[in-house]
N, C-alpha and C. Protein backbone atom coordinates (compact mmCIF):
# COMPACT_ATOMS: atom_id res chain seq x y z
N UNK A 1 0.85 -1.16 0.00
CA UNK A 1 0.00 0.00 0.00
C UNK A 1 0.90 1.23 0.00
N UNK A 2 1.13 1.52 -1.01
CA UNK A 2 2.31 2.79 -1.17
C UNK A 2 1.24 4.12 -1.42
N UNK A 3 1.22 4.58 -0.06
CA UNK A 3 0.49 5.69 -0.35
C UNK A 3 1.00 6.66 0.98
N UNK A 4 1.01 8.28 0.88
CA UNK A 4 1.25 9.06 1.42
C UNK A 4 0.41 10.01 1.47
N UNK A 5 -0.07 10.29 2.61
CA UNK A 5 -1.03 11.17 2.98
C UNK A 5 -0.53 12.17 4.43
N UNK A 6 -1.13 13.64 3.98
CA UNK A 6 -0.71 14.34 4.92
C UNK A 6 -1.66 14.34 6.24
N UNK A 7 -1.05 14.83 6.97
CA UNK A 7 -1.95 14.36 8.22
C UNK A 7 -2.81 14.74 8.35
N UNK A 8 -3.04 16.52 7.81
CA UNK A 8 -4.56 16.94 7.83
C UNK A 8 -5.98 16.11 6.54
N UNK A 9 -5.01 15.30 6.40
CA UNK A 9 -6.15 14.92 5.29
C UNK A 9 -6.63 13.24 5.55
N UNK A 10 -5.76 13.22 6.87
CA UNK A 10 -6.14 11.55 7.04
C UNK A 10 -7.53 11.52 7.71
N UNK A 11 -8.36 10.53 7.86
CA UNK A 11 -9.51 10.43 8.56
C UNK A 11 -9.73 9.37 9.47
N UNK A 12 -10.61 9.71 10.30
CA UNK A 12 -10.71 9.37 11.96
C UNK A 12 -11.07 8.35 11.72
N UNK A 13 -10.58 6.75 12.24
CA UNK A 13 -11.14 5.43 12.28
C UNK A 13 -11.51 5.06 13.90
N UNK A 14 -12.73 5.12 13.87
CA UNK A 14 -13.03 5.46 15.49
C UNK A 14 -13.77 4.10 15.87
N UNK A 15 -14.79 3.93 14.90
CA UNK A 15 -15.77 2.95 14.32
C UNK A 15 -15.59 1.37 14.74
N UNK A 16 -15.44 0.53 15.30
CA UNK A 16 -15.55 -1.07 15.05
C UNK A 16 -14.76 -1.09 13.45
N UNK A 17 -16.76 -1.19 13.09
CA UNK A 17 -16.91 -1.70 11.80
C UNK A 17 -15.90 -1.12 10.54
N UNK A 18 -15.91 0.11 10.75
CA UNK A 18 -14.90 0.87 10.12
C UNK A 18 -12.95 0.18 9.98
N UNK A 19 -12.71 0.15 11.49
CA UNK A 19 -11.62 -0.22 11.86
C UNK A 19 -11.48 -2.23 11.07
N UNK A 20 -12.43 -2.94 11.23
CA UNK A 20 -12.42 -4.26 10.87
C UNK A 20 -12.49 -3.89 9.00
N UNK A 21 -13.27 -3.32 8.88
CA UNK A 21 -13.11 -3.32 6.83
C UNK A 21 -11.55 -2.88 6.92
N UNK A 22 -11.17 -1.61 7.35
CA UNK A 22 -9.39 -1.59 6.87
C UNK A 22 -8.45 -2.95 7.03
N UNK A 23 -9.03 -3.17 8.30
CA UNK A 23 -7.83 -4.45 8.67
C UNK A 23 -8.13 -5.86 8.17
N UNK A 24 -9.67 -5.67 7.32
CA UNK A 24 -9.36 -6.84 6.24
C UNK A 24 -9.00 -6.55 4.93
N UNK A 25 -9.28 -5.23 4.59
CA UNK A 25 -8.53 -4.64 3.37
C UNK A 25 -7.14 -5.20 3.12
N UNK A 26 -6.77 -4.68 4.27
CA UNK A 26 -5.13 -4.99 4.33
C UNK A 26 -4.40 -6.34 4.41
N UNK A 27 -5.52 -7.12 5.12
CA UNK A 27 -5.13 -8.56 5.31
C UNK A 27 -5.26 -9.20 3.91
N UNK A 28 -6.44 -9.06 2.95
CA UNK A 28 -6.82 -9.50 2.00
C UNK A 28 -5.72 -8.94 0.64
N UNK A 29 -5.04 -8.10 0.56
CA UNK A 29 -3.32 -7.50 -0.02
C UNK A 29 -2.23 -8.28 0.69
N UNK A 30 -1.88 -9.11 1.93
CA UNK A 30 -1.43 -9.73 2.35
C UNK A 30 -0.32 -9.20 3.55
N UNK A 31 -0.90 -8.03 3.69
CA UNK A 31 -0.52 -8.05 5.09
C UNK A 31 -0.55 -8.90 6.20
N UNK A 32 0.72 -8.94 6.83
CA UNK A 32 0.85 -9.74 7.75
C UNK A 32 0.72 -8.84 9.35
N UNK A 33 -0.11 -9.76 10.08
CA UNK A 33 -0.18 -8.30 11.56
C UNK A 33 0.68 -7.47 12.33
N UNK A 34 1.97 -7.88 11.85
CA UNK A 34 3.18 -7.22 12.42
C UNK A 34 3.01 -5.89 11.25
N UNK A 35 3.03 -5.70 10.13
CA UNK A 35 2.54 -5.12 9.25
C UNK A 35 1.36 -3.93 9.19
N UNK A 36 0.37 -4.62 9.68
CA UNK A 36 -1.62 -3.79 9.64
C UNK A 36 -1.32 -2.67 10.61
N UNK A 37 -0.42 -2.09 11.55
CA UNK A 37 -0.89 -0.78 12.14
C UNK A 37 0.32 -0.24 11.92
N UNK A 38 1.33 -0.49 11.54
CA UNK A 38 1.88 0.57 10.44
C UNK A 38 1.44 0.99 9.39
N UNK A 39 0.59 0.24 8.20
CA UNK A 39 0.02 0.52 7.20
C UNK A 39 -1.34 1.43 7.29
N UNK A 40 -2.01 0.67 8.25
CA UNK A 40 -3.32 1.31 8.76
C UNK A 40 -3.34 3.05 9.17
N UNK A 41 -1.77 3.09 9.67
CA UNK A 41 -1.43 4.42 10.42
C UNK A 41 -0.90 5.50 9.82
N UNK A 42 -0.89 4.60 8.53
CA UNK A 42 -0.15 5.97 7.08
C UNK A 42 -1.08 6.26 6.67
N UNK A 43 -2.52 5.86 6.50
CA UNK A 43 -3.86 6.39 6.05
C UNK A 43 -4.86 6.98 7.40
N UNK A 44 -4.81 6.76 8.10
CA UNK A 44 -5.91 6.97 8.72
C UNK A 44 -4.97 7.16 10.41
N UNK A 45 -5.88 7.94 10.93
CA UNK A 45 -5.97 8.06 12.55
C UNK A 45 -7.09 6.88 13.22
N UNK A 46 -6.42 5.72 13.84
CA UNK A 46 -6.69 4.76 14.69
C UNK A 46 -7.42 4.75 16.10
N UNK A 47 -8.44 4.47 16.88
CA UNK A 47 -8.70 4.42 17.73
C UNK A 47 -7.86 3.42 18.30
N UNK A 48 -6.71 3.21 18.91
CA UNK A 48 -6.30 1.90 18.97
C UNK A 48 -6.64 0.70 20.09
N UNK A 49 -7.11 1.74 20.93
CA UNK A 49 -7.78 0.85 22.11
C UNK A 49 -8.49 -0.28 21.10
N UNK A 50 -9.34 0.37 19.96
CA UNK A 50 -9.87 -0.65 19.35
C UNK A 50 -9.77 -1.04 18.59
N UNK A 51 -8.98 -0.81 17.76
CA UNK A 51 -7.71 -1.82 16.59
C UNK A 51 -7.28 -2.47 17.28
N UNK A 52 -6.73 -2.88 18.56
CA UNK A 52 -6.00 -3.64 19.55
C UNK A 52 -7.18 -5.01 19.72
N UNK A 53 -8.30 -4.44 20.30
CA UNK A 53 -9.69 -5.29 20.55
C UNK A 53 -9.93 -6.01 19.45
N UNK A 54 -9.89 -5.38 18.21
CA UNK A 54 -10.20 -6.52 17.32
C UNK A 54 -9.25 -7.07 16.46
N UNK A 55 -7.59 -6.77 16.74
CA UNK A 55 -6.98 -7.38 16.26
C UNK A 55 -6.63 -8.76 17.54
N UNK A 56 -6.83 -8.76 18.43
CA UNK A 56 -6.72 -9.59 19.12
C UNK A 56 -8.02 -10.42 19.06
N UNK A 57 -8.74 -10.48 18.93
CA UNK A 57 -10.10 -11.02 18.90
C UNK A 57 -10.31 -12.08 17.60
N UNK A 58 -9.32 -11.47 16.68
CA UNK A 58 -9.08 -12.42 15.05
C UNK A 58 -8.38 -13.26 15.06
């Protein structure tokens, strides 16, 4: 996922459902989970309490 975005233009992943579509986006390109919140974190601002919740939960 080679993409660069400035920070005012990234958008808020606050959401569950929101947060689970990126992190199968990414899984389904073949990210590996050591991988998904570095990638996740070049596009978007993370709630991570709950990126954490549902990456542990998978």
């Amino acid at each position: 996922m080679e993409r660069y975005v400035e920070d005012y233009q990234k958008r808020r992943l606050t959401e569950r459902v929101d947060i689970m579509t990126a992190v199968n986006i990414l899984k389904s390109e073949g990210y590996d989970h050591d991988e998904l919140i570095a990638e996740i974190t070049k596009v978007f601002y993370v709630d991570l309490d709950t990126y954490n919740e549902i990456v542990m939960a998978a």
